[in-house]
N, C-alpha and C. Protein backbone atom coordinates (compact mmCIF):
# COMPACT_ATOMS: atom_id res chain seq x y z
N UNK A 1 0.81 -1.18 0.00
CA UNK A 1 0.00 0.00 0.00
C UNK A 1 0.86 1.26 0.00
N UNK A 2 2.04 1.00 -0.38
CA UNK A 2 2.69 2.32 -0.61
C UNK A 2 1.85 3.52 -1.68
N UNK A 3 1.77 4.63 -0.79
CA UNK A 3 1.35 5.98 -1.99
C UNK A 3 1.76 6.98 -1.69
N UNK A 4 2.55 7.19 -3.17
CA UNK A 4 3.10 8.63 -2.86
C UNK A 4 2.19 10.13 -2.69
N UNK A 5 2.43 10.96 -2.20
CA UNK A 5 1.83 12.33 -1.39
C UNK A 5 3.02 13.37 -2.22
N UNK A 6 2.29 14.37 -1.67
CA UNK A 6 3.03 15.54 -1.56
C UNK A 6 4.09 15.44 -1.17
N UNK A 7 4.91 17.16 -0.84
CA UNK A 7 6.28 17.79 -0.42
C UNK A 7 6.98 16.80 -0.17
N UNK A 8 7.72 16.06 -0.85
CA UNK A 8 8.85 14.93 -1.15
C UNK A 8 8.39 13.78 -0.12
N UNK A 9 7.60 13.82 0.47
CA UNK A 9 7.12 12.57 1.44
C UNK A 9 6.80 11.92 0.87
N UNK A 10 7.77 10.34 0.43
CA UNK A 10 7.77 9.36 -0.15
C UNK A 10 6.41 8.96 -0.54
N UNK A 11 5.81 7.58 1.22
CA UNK A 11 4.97 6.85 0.70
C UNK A 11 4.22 7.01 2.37
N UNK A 12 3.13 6.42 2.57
CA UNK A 12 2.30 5.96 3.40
C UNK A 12 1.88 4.39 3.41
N UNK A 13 2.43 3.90 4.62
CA UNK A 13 2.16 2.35 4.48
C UNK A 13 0.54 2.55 5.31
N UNK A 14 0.82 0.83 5.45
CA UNK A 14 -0.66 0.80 6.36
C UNK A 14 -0.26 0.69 7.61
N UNK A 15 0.89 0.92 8.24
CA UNK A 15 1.26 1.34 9.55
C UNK A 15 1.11 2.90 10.10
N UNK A 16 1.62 3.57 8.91
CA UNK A 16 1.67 4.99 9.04
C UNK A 16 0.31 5.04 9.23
N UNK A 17 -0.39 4.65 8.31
CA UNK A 17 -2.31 4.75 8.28
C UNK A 17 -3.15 4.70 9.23
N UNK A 18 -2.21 3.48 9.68
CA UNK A 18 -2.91 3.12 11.48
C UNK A 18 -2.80 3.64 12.59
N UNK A 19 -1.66 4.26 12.29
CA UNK A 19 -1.29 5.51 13.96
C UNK A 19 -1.86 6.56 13.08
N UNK A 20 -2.34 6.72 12.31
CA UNK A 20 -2.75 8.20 12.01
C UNK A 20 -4.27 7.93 12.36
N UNK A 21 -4.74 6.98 12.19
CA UNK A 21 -6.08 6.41 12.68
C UNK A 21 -6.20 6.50 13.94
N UNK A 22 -6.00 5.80 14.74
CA UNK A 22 -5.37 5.56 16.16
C UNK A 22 -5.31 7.39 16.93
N UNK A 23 -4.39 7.93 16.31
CA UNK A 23 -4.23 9.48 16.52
C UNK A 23 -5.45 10.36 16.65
N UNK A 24 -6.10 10.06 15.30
CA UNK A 24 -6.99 11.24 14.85
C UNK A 24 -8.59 10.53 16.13
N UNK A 25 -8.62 9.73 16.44
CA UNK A 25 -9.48 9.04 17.53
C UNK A 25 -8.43 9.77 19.00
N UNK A 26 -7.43 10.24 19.35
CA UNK A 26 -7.19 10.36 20.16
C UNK A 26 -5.46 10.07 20.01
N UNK A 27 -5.21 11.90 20.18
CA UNK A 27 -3.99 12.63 19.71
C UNK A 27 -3.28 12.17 21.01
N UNK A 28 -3.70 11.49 22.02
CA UNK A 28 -2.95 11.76 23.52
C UNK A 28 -2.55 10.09 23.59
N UNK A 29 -2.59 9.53 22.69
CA UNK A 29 -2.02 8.03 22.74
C UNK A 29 -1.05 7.99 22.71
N UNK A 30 -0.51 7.27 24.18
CA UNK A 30 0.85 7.08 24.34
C UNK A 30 1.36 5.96 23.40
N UNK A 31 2.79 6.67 22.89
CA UNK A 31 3.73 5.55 22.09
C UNK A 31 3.66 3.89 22.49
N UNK A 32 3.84 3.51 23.83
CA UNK A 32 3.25 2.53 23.77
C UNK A 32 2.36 1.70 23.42
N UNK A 33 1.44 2.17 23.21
CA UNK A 33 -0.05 1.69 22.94
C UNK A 33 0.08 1.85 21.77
N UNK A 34 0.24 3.04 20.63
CA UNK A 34 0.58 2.78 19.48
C UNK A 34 1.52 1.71 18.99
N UNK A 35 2.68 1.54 19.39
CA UNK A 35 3.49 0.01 18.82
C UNK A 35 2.47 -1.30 19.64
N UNK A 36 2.38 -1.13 20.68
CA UNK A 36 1.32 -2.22 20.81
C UNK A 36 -0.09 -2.38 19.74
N UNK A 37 -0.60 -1.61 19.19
CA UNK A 37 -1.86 -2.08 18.65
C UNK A 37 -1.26 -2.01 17.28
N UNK A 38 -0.24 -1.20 16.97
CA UNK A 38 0.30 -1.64 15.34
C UNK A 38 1.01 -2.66 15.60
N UNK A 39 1.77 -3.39 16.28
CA UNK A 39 2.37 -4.77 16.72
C UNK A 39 3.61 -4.25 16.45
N UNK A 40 4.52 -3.15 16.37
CA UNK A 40 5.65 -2.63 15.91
C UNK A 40 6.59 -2.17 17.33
N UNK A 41 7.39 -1.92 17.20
CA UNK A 41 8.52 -1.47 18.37
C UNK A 41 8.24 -0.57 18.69
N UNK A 42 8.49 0.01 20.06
CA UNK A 42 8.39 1.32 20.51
C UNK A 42 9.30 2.51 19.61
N UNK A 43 10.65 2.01 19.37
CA UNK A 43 11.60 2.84 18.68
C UNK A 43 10.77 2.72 17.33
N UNK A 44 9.89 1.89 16.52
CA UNK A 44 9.94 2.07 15.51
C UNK A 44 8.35 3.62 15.78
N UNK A 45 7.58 3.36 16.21
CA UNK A 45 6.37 3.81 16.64
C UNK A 45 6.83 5.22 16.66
N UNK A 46 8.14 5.83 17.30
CA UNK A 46 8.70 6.96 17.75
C UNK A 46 9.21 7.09 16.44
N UNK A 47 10.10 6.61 15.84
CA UNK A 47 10.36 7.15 14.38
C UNK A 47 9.30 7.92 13.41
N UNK A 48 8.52 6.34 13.86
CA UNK A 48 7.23 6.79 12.39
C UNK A 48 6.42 7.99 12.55
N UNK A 49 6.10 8.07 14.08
CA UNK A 49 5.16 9.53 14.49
C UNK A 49 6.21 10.84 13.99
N UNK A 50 7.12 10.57 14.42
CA UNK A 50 8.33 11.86 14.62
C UNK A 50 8.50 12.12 12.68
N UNK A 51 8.36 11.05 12.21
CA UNK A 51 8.24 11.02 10.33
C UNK A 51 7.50 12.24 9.83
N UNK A 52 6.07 11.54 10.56
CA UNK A 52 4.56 11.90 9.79
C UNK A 52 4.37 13.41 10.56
N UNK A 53 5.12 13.65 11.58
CA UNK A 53 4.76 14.89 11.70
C UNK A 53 5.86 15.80 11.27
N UNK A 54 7.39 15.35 11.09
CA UNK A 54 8.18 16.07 10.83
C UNK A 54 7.80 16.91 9.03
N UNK A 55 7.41 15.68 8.45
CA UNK A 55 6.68 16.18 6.82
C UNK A 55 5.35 16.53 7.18
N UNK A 56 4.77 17.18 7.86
CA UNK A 56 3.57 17.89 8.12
C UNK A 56 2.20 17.34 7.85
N UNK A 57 2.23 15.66 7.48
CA UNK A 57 1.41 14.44 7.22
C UNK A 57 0.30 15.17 7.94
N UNK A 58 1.00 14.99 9.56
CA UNK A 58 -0.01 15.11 10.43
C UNK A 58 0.53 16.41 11.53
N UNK A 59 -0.33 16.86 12.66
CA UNK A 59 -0.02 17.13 13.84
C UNK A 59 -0.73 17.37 14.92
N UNK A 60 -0.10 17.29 16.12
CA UNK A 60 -1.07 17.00 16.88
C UNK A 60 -1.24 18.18 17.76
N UNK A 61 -2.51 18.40 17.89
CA UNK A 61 -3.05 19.57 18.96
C UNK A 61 -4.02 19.84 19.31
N UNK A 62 -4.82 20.32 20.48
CA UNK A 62 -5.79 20.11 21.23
C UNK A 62 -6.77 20.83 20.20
N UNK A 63 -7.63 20.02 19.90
CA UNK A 63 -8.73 21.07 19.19
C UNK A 63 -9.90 21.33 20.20
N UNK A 64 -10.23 22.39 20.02
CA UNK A 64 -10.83 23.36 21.20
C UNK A 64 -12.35 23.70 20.51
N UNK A 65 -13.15 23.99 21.14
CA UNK A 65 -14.33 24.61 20.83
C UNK A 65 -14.19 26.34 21.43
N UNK A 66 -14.20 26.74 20.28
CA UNK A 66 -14.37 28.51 20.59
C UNK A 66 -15.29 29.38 21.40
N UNK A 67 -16.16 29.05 21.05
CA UNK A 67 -17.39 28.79 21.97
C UNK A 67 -17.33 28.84 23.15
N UNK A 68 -17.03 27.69 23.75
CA UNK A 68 -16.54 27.50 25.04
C UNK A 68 -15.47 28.15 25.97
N UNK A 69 -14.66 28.55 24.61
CA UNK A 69 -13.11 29.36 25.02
C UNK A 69 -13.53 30.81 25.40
N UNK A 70 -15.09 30.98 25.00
CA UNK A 70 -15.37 32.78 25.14
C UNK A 70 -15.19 33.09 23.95
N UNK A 71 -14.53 33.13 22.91
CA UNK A 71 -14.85 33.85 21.81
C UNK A 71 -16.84 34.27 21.57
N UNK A 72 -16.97 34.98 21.28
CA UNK A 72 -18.00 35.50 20.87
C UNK A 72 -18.75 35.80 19.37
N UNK A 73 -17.42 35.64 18.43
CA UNK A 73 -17.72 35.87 17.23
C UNK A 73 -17.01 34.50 16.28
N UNK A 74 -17.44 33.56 15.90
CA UNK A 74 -16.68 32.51 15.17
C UNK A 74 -17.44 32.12 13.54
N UNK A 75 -16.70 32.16 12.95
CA UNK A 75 -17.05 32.13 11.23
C UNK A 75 -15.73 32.13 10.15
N UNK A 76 -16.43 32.22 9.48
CA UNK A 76 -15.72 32.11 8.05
C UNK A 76 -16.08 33.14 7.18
N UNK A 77 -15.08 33.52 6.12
CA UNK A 77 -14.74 34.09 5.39
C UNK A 77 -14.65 33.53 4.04
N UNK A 78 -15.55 34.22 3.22
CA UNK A 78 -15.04 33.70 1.58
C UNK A 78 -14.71 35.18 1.11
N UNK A 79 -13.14 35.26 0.42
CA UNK A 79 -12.40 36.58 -0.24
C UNK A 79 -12.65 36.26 -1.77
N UNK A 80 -13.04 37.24 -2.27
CA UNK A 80 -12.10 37.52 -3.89
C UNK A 80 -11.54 38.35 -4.12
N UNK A 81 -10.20 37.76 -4.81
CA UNK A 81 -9.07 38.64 -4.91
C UNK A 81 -8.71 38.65 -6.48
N UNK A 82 -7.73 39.57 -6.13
CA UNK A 82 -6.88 39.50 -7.83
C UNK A 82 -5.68 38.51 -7.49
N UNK A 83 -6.20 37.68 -8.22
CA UNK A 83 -5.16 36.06 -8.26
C UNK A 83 -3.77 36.79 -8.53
N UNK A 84 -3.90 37.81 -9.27
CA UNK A 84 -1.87 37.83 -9.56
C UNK A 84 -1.07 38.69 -8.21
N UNK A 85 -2.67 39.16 -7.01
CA UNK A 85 -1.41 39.06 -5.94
C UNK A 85 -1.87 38.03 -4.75
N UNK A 86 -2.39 37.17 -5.49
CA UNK A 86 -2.58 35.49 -4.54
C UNK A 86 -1.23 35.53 -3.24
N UNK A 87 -0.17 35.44 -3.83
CA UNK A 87 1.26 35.20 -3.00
C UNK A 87 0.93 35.72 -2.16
N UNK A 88 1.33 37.53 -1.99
CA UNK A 88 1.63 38.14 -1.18
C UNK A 88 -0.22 38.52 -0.09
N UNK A 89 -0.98 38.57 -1.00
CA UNK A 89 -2.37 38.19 -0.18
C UNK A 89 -2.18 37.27 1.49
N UNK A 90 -1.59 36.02 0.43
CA UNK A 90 -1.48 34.78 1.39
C UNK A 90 -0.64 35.22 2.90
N UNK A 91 -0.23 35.52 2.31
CA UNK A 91 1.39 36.29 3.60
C UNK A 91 0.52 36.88 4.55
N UNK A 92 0.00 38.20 3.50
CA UNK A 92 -0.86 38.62 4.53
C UNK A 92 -1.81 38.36 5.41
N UNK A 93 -2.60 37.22 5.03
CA UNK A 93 -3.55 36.69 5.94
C UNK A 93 -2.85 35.67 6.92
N UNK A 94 -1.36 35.11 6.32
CA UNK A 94 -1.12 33.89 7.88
C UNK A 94 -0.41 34.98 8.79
N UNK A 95 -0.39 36.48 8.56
CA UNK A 95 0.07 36.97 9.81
C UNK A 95 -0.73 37.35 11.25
N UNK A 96 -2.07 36.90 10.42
CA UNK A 96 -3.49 37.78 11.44
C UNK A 96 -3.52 36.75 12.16
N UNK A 97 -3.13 36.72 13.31
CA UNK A 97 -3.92 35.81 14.96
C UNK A 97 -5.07 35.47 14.84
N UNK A 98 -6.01 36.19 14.30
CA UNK A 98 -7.06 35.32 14.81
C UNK A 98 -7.89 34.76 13.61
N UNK A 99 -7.05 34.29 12.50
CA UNK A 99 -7.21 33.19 11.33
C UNK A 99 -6.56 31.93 11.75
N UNK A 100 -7.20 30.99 12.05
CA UNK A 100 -7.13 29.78 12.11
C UNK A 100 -6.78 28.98 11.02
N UNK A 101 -7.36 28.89 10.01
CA UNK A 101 -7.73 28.30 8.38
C UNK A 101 -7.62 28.93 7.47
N UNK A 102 -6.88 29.17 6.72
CA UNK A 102 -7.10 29.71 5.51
C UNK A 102 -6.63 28.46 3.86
N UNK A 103 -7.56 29.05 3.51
CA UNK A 103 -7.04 27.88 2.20
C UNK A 103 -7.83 28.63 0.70
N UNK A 104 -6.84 28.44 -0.63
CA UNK A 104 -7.04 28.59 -1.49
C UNK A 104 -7.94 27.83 -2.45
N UNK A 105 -9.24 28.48 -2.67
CA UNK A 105 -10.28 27.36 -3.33
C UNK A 105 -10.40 27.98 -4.86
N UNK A 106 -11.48 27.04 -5.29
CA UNK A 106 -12.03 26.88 -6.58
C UNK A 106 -13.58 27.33 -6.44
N UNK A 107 -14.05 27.87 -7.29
CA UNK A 107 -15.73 28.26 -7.78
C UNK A 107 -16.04 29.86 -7.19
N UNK A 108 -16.57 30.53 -6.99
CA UNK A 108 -17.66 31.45 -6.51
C UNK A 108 -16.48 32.40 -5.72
N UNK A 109 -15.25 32.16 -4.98
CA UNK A 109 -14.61 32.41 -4.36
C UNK A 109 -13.31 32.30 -4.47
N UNK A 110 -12.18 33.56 -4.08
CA UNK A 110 -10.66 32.63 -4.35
C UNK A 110 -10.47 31.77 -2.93
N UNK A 111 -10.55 32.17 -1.68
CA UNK A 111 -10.09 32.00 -0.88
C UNK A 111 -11.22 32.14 0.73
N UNK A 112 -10.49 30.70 1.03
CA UNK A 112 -11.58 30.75 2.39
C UNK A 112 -10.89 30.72 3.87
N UNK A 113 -11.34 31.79 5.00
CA UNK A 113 -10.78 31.87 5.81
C UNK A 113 -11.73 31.45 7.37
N UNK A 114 -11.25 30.71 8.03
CA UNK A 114 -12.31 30.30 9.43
C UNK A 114 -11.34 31.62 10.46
N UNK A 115 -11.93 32.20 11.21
CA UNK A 115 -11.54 33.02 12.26
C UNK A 115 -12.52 33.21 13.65
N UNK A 116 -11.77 33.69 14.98
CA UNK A 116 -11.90 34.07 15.71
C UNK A 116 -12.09 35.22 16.11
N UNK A 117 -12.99 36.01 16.87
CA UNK A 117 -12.79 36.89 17.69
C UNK A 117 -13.66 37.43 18.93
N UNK A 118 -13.08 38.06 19.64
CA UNK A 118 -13.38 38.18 20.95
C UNK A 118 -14.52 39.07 21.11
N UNK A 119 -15.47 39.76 20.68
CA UNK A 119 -16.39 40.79 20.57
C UNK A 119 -16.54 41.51 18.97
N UNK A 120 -17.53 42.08 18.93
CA UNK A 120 -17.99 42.94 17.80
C UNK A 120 -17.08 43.66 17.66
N UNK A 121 -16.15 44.63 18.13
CA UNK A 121 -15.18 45.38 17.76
C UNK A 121 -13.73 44.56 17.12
N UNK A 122 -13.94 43.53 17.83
CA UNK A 122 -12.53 42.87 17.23
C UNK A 122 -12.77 42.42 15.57
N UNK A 123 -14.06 41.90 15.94
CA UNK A 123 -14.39 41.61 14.43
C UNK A 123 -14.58 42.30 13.31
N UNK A 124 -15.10 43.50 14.05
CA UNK A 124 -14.96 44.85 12.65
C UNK A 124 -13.71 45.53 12.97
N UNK A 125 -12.65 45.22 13.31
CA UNK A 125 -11.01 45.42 13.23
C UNK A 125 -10.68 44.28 12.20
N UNK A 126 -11.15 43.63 12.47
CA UNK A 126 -10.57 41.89 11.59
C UNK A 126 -11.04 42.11 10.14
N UNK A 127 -11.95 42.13 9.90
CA UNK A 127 -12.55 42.44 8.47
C UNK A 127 -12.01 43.53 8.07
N UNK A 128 -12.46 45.24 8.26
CA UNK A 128 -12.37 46.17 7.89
C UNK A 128 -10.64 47.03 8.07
N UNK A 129 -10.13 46.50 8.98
CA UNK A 129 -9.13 46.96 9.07
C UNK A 129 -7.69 46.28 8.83
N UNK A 130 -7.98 45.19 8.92
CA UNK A 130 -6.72 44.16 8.88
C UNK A 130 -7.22 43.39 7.42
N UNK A 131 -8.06 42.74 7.07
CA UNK A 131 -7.96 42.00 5.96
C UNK A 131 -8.38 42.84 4.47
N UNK A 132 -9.52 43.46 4.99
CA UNK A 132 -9.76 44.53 3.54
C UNK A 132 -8.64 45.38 3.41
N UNK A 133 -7.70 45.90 4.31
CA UNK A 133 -6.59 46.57 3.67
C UNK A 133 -5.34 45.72 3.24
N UNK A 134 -5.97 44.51 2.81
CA UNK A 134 -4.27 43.38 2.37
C UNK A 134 -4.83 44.27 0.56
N UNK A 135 -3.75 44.51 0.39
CA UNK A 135 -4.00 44.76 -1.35
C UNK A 135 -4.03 43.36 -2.18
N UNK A 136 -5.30 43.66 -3.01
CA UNK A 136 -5.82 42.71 -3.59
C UNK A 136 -7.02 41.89 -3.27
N UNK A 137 -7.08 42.36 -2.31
CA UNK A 137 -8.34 41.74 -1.92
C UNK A 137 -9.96 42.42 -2.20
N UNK A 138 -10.35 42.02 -3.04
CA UNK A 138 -11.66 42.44 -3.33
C UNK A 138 -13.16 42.79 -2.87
N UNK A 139 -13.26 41.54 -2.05
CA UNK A 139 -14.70 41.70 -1.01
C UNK A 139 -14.71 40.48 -0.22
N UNK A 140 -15.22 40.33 0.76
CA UNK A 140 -14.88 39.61 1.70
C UNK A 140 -16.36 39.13 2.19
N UNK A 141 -17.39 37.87 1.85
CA UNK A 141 -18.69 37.56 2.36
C UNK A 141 -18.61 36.99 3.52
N UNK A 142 -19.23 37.19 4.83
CA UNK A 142 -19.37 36.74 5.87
C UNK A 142 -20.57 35.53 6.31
N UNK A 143 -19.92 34.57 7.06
CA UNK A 143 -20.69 33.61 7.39
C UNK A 143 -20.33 33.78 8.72
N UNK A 144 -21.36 33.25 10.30
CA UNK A 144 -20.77 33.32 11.14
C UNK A 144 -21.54 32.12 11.96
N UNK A 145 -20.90 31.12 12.62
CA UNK A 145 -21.14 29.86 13.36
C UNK A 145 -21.97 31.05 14.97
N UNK A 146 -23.23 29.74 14.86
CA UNK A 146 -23.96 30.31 15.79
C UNK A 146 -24.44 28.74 16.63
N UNK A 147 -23.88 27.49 16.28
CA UNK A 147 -23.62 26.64 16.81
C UNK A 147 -22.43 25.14 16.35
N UNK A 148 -21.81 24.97 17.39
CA UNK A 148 -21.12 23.99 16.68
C UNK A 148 -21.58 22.53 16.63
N UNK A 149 -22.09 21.80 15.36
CA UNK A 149 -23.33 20.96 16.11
C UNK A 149 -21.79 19.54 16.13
N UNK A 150 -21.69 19.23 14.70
CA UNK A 150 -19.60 18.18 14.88
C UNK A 150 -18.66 18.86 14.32
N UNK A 151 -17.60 18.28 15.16
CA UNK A 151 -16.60 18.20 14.87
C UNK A 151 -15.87 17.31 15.13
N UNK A 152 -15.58 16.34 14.05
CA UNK A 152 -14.96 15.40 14.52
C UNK A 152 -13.59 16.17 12.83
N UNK A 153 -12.51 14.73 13.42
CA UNK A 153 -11.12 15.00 12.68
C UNK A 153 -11.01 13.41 12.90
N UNK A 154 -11.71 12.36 12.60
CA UNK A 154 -11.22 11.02 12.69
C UNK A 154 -11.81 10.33 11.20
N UNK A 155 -11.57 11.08 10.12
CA UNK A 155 -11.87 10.67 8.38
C UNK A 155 -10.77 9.61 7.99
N UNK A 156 -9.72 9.31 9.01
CA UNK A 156 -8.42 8.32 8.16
C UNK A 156 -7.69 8.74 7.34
N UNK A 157 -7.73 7.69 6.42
CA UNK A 157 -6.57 8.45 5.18
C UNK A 157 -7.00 7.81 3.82
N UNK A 158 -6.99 8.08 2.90
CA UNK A 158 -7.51 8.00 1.49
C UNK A 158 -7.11 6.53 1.36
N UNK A 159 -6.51 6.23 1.87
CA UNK A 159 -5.91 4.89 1.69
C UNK A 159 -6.60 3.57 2.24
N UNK A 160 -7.42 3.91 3.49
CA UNK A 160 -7.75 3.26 4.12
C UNK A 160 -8.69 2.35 3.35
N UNK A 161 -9.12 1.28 3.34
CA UNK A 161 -10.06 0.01 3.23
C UNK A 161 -11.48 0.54 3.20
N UNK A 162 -12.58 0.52 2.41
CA UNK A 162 -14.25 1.24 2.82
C UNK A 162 -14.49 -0.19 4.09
């Protein structure tokens, strides 16, 4: 089941598959338990994680509900821009704190952004002052989460078996 991926990261076996499985059910699994349920060595278990996250496969971190954290304002962003300053756009948006997500799409939109913020003022700082002044950016439609009903992050890997 070798398949090659992206940014020079070879292949993905069905070991790698399985701690990424294993993981995405629960990021706090000790190395042990991972070489135990893949049947593999502890040293190898520590390689392979230290692999998949060193090539950015995977990583691990507490995912949080905003909501809960106090934020007050949580949503998304769809931008259109002028694609020929896509690059420097981009720059500009991974410098803003309270963008979580951003990613370059296809159809209706160039670009979609999930964000945070702490009150109505932060949020009309966030829009109007920080992202509408990135040059190139065109208009910015607002969506805003008024409940989080899932979230899960345990989909596997393309590879996996139906």
């Amino acid at each position: 089941m070798n398949t090659k991926i992206q940014n020079g990261f070879t292949a993905l076996d069905k070991i790698d598959c399985g701690m990424i499985n294993l993981l995405q059910k629960d990021g706090r699994t000790p190395i042990v338990t991972l070489a135990t349920k893949l049947n593999i060595s502890e040293t190898t278990a520590r390689s392979r994680l230290k692999r998949l996250i060193d090539s950015k496969v995977i990583s691990i971190v507490a995912v949080s509900n905003p909501i809960e954290l106090g934020f007050e304002i949580i949503g998304s962003l769809k931008l259109s821009i002028d694609l020929k300053k896509k690059d420097q756009i981009m720059e500009g948006l991974k410098k803003i704190d309270a963008l979580n997500y951003i990613a370059l799409t296809t159809g209706g939109t160039d670009i979609d952004v999930e964000f945070v913020a702490r009150s109505l003022v932060e949020f009309k700082t966030l829009i109007f002052e920080k992202i509408c002044q990135i040059d190139g950016v065109n208009s910015a439609e607002t969506s805003l989460i008024v409940e989080i009903v899932k979230d899960t992050w345990d989909y596997g890997t393309a590879w996996d078996p139906k």
